[in-house]
C-alpha atoms as a PDB file:
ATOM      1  CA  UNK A   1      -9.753 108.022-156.397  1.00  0.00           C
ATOM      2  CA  UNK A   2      -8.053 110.175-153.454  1.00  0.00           C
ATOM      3  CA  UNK A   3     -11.253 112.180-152.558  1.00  0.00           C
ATOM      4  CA  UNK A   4     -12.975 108.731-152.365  1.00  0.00           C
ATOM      5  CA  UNK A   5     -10.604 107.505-150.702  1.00  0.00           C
ATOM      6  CA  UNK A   6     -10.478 110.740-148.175  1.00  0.00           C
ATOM      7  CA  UNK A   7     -14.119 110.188-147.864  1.00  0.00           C
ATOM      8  CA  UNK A   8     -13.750 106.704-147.069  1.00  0.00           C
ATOM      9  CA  UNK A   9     -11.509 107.650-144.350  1.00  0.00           C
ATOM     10  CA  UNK A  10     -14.049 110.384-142.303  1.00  0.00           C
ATOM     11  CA  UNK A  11     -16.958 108.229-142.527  1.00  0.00           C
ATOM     12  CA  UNK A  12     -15.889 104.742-141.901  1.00  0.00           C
ATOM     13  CA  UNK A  13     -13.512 102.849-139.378  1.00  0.00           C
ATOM     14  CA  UNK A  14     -12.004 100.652-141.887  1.00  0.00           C
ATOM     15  CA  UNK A  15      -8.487 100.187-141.442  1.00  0.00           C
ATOM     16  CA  UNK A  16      -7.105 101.805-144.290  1.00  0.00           C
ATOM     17  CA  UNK A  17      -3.573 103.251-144.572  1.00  0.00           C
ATOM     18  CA  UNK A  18      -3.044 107.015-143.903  1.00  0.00           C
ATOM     19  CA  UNK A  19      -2.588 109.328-147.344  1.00  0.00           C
ATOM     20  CA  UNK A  20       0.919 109.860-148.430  1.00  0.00           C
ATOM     21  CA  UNK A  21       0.029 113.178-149.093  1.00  0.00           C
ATOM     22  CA  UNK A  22      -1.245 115.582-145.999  1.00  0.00           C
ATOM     23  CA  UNK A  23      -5.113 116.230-146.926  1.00  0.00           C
ATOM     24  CA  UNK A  24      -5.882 119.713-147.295  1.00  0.00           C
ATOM     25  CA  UNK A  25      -9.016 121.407-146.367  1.00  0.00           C
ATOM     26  CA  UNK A  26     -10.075 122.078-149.614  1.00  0.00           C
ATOM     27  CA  UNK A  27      -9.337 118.090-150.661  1.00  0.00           C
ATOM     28  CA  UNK A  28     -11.596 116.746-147.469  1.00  0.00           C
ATOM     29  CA  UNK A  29     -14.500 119.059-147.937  1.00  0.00           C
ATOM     30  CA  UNK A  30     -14.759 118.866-152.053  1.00  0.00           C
ATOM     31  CA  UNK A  31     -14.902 114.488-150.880  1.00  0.00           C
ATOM     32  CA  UNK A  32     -18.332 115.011-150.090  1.00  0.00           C
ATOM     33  CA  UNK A  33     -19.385 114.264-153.786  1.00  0.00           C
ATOM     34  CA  UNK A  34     -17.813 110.609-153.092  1.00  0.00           C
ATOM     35  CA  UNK A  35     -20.265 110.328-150.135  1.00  0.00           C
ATOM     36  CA  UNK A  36     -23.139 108.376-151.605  1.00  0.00           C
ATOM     37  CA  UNK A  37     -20.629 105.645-152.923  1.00  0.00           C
ATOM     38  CA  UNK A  38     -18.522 105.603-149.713  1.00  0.00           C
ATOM     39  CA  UNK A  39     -22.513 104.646-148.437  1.00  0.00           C
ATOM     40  CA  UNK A  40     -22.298 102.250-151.524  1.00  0.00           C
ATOM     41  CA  UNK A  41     -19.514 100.558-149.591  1.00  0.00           C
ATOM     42  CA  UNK A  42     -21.204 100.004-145.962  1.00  0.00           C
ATOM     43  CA  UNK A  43     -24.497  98.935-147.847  1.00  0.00           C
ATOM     44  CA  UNK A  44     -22.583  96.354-149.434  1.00  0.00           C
ATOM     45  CA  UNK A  45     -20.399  94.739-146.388  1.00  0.00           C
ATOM     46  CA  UNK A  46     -24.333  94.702-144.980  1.00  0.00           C
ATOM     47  CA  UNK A  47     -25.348  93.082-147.929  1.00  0.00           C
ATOM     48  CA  UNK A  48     -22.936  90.498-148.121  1.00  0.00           C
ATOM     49  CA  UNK A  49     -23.304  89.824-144.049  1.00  0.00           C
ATOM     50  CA  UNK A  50     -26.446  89.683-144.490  1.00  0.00           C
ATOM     51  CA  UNK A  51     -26.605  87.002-147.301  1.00  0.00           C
ATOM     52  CA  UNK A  52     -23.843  84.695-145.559  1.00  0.00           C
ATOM     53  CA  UNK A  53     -25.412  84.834-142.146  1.00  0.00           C
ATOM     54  CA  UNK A  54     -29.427  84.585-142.684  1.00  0.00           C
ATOM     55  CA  UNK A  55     -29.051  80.356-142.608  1.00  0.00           C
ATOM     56  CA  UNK A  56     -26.852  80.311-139.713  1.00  0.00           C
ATOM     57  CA  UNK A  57     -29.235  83.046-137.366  1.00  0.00           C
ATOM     58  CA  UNK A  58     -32.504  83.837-136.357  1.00  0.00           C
ATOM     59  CA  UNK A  59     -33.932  87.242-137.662  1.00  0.00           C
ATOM     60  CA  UNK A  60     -33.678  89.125-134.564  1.00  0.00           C
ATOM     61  CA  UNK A  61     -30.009  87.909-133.859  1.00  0.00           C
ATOM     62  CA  UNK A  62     -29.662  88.983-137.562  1.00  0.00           C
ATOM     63  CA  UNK A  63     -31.018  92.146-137.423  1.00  0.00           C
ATOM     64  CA  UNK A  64     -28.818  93.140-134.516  1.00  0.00           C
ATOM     65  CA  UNK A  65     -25.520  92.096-135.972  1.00  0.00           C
ATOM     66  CA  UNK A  66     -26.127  94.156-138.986  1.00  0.00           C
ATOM     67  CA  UNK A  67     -26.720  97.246-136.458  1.00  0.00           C
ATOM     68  CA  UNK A  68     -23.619  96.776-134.855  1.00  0.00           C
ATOM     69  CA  UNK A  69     -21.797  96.114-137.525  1.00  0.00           C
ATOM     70  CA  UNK A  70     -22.900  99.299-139.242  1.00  0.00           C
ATOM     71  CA  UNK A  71     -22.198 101.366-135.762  1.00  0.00           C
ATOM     72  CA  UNK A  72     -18.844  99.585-136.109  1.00  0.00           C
ATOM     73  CA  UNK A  73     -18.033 100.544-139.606  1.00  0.00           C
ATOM     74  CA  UNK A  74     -19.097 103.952-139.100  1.00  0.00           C
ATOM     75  CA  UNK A  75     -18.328 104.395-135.103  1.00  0.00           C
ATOM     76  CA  UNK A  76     -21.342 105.917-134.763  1.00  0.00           C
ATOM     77  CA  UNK A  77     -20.039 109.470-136.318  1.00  0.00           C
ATOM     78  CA  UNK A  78     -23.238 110.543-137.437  1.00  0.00           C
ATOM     79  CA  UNK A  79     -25.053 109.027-134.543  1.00  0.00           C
ATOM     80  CA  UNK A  80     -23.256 111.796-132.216  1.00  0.00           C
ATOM     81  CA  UNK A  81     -24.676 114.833-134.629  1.00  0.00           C
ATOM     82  CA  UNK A  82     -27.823 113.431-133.796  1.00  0.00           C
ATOM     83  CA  UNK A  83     -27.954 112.844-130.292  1.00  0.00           C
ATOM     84  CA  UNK A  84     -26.726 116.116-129.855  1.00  0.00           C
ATOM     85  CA  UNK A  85     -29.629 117.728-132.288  1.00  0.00           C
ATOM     86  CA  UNK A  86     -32.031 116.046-130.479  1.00  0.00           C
ATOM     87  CA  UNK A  87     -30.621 117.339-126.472  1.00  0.00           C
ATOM     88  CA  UNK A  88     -31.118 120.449-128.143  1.00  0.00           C
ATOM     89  CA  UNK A  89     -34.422 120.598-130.312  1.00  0.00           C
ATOM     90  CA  UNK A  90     -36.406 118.823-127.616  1.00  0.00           C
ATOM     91  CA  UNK A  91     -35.154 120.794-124.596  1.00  0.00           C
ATOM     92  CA  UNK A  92     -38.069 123.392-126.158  1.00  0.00           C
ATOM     93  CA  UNK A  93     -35.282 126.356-125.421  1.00  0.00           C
ATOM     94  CA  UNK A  94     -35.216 129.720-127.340  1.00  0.00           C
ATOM     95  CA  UNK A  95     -32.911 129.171-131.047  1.00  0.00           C
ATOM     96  CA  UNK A  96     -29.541 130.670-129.319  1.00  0.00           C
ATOM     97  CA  UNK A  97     -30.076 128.079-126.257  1.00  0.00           C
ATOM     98  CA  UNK A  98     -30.808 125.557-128.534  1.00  0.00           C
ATOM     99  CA  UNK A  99     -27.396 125.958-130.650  1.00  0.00           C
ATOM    100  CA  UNK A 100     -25.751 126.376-127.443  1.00  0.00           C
ATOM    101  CA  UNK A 101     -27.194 122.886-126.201  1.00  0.00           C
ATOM    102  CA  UNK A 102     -26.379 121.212-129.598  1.00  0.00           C
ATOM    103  CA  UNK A 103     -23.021 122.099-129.012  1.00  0.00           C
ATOM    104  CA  UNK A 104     -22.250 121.133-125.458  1.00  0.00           C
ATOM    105  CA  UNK A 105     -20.757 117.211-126.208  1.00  0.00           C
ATOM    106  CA  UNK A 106     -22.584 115.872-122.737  1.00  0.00           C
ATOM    107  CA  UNK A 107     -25.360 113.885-123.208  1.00  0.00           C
ATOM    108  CA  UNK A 108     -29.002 114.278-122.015  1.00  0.00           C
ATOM    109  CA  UNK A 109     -31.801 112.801-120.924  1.00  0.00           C
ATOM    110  CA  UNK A 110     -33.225 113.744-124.486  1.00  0.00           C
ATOM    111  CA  UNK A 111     -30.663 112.139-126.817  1.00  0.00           C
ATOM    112  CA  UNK A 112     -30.604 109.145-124.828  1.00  0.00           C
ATOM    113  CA  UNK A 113     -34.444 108.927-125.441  1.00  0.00           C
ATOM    114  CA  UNK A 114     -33.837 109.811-128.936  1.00  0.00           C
ATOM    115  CA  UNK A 115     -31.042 107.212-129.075  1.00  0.00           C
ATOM    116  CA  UNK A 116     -32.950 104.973-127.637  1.00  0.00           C
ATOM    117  CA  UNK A 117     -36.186 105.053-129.932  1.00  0.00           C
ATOM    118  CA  UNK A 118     -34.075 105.481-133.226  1.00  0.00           C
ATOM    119  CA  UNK A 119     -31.464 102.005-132.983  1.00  0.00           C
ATOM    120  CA  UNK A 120     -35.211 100.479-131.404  1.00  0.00           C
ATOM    121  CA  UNK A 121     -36.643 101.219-134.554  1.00  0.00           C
ATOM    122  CA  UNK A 122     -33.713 100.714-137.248  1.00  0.00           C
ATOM    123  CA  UNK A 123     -33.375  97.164-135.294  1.00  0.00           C
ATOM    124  CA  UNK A 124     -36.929  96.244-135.778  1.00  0.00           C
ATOM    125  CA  UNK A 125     -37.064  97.066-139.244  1.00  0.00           C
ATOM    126  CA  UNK A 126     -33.334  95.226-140.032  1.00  0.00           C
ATOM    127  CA  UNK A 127     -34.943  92.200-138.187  1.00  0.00           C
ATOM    128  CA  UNK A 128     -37.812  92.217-140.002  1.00  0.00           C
ATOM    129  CA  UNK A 129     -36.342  92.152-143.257  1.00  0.00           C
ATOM    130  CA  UNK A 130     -36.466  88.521-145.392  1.00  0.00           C
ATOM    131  CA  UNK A 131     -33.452  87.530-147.425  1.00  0.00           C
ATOM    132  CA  UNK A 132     -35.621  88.333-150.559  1.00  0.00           C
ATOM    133  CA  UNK A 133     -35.543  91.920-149.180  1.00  0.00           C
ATOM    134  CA  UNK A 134     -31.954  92.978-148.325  1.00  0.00           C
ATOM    135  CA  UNK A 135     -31.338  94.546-151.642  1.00  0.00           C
ATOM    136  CA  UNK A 136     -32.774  97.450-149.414  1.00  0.00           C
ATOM    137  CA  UNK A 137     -29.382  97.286-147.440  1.00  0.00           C
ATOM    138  CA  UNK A 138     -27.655  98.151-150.799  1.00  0.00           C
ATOM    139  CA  UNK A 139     -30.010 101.676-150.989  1.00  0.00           C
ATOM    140  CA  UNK A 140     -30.433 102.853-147.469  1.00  0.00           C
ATOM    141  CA  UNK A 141     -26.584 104.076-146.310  1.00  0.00           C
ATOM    142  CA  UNK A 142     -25.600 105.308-149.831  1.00  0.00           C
ATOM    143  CA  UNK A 143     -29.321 107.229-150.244  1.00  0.00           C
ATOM    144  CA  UNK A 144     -28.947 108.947-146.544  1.00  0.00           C
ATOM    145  CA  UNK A 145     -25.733 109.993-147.628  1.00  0.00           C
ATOM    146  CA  UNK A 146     -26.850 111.798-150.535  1.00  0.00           C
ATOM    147  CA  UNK A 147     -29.864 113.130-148.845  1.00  0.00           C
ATOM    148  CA  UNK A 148     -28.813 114.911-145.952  1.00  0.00           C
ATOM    149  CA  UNK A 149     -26.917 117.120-148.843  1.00  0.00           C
ATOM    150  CA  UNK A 150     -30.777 118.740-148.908  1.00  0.00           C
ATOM    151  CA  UNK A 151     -29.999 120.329-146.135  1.00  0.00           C
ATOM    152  CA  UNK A 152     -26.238 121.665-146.913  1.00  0.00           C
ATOM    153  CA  UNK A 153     -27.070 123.150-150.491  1.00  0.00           C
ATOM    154  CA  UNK A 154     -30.451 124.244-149.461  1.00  0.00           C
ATOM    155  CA  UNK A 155     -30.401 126.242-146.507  1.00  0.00           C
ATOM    156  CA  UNK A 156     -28.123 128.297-144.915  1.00  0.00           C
ATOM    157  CA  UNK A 157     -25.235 127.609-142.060  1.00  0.00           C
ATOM    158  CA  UNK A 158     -26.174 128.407-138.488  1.00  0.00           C
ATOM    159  CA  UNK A 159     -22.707 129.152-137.103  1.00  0.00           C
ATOM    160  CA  UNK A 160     -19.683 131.346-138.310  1.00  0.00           C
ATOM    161  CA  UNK A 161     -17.345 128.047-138.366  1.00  0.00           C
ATOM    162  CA  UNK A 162     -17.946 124.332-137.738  1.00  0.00           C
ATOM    163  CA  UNK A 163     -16.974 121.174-139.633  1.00  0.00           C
ATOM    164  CA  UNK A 164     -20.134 121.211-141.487  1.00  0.00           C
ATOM    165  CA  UNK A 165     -19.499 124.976-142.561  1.00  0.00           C
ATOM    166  CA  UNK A 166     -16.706 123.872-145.076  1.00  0.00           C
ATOM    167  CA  UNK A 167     -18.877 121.601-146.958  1.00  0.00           C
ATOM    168  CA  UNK A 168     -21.675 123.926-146.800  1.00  0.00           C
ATOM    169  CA  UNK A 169     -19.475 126.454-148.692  1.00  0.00           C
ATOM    170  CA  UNK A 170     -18.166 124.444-151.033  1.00  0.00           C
ATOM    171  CA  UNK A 171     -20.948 122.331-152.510  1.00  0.00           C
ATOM    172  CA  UNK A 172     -22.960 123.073-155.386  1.00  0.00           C
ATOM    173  CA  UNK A 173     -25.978 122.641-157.115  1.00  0.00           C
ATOM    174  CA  UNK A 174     -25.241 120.758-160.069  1.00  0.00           C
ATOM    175  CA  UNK A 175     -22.659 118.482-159.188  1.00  0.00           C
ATOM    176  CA  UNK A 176     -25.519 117.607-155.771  1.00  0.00           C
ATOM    177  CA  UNK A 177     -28.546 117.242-158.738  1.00  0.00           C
ATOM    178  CA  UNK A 178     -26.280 114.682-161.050  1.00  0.00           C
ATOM    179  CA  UNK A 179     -25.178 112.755-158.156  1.00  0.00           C
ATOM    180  CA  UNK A 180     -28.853 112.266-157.193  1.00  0.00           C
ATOM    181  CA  UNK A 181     -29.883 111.687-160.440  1.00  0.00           C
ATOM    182  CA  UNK A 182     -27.298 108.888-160.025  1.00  0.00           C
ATOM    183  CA  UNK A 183     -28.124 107.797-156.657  1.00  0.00           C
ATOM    184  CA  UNK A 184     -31.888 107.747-158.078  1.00  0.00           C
ATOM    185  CA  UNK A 185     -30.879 105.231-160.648  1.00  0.00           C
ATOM    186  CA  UNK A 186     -28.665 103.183-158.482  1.00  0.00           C
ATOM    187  CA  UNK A 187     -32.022 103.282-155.963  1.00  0.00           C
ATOM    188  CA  UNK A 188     -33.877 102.053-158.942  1.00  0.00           C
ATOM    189  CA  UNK A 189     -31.910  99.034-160.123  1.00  0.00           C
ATOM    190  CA  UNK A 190     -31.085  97.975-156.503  1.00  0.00           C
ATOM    191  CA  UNK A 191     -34.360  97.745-154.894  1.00  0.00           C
ATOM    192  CA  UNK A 192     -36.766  98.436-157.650  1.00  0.00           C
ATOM    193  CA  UNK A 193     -40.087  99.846-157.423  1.00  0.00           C
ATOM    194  CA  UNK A 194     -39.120 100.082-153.534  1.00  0.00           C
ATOM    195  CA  UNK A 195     -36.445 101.759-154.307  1.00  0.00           C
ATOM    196  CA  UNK A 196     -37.783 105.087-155.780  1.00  0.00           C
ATOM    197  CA  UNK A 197     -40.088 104.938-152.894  1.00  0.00           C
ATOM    198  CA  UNK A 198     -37.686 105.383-150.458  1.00  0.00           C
ATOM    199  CA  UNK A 199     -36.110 108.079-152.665  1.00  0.00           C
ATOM    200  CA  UNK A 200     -39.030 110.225-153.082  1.00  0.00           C
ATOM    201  CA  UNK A 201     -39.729 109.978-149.349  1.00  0.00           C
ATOM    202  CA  UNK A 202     -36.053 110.463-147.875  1.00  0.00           C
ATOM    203  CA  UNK A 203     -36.475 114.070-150.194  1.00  0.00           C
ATOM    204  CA  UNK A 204     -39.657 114.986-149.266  1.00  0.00           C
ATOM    205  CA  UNK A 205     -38.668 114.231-145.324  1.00  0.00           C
ATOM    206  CA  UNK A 206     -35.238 115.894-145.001  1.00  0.00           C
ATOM    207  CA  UNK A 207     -36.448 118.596-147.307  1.00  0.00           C
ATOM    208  CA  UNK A 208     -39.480 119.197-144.643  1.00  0.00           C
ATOM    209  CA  UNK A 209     -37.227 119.019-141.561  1.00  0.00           C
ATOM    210  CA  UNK A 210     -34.462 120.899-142.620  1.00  0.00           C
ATOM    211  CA  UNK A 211     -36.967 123.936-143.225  1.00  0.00           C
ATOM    212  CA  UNK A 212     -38.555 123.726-140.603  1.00  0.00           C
ATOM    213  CA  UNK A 213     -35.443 123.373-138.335  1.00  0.00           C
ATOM    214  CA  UNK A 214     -33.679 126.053-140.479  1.00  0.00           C
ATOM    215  CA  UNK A 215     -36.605 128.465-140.064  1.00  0.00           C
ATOM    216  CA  UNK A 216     -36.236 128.379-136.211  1.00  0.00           C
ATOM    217  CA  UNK A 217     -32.857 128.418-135.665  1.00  0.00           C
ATOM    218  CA  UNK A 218     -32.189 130.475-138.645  1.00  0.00           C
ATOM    219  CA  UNK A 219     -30.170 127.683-140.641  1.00  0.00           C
ATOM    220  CA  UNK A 220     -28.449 124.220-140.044  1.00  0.00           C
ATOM    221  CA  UNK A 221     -25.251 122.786-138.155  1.00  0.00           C
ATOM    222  CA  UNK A 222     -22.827 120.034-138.609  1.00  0.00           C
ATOM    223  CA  UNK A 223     -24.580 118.057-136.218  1.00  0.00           C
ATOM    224  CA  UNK A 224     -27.520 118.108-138.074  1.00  0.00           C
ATOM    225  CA  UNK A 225     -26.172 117.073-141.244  1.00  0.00           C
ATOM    226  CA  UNK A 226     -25.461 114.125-138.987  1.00  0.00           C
ATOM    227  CA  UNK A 227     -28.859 113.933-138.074  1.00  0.00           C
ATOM    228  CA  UNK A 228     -30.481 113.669-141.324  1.00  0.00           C
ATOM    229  CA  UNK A 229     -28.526 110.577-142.212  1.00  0.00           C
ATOM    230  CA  UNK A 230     -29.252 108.602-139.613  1.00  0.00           C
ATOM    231  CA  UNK A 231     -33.352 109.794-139.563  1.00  0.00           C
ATOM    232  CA  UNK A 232     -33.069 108.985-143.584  1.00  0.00           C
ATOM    233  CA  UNK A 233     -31.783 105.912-142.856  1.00  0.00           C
ATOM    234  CA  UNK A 234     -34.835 104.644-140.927  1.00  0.00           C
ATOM    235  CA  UNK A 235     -37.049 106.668-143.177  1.00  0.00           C
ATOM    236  CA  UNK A 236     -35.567 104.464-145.868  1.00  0.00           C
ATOM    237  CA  UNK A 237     -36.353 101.118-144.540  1.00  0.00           C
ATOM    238  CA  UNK A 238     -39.882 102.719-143.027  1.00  0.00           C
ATOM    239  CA  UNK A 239     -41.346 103.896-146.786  1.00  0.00           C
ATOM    240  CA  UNK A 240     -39.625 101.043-148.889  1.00  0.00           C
ATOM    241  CA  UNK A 241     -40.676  98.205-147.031  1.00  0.00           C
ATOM    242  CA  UNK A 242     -44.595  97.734-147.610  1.00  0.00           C
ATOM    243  CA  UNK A 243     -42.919  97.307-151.787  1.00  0.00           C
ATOM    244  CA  UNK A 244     -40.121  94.893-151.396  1.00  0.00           C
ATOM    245  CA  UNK A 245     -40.571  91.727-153.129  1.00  0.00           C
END
């Protein structure tokens, strides 16, 4: 219950009261394994807005107060790791400029396009969504936050120290296969035949673009990791939503 509830902490704004107990190190990086769930939880407040608000507002005013609401929940954390991915791997630099780029925290004319085109998309796809369909809201935050685990267990750490470098240490393959065999499941019963879609796809994606990133810049960053949850979140709605019901 404390590493969920460490979890719960880093990647959501919810106003929950401060451990009793200082966190160590070793406590908030061994919390990734309560990531998917803590996912779980967002899904589920965008579930249940979702469901109490679809008679009261249009689609499109729909769709975009389940965006903010998510960006609120989660105040845009992983949204940063990607904006500053993106400055970097489309300034077309060599790998050491790149990683130099990534880590500078002002923002570019290439995140912002990034930025742009990403919430564009997640909005039309949100707003597009009929209230027969937002079992899909249930799968898409938990699934990116098992998935962009590919990348940690799979591929090596770009940088000597980071945020990201703890949890790349420390996580494993077994306990990462059993809670994807779990996520898998939960995808299953959630969203059905959609949901193993979006499964499959989110694997075969992240898997794809974390080698090929990893392969230029000789492995992956914190920022990244951010990255491949909020791609894998619009990959998620993208393949599952030609097989909702």
């Amino acid at each position: 219950m404390r590493g969920f509830l460490i979890a719960l902490t880093f990647l959501t704004r919810l106003p929950l009261p401060a451990p009793k107990v200082e966190v160590t190190s070793e406590e908030f990086t061994r919390s990734y394994r309560y990531y998917p769930l803590v996912g779980l939880v967002i899904g589920l407040v965008l579930w249940l807005l979702a469901k109490g608000l679809t008679l009261y507002f249009p689609p499109l005013v729909l769709g975009a107060l389940l965006l903010v609401v998510e960006l609120m929940l989660t105040g845009g954390l992983h949204l940063d790791g990607f904006m500053d991915s993106m400055d970097g791997l489309l300034s077309a630099r060599s790998p050491g400029r790149i990683l130099e780029i990534m880590k500078d925290s002002r923002i570019g004319a290439h995140a912002c396009m990034a930025l742009v085109g990403l919430l564009l998309l997640k909005f039309t796809l949100l707003a597009s969504l009929s209230p027969t369909q937002f079992s899909i809201l249930l799968v898409m935050p938990m699934l990116s936050r098992w998935v962009f685990q590919i990348g940690v267990v799979g591929f090596p750490y770009a940088r000597p120290q980071g945020l990201g470098k703890g949890i790349h240490e420390t996580i494993h393959w077994i306990p990462f296969l059993i809670s994807g065999g779990l996520v898998l499941g939960a995808s299953f019963y959630l969203a059905s035949f959609a949901g193993l879609i979006a499964f499959g796809v989110c694997v075969i994606a992240i898997t794809l673009w974390a080698a090929r990133i990893s392969s230029l810049l000789g492995g992956l960053t914190g920022d990244l990791y951010g990255a491949f949850i909020e791609v894998s979140e619009v990959v998620c709605l993208l393949a599952a939503f030609p097989f909702l019901r």
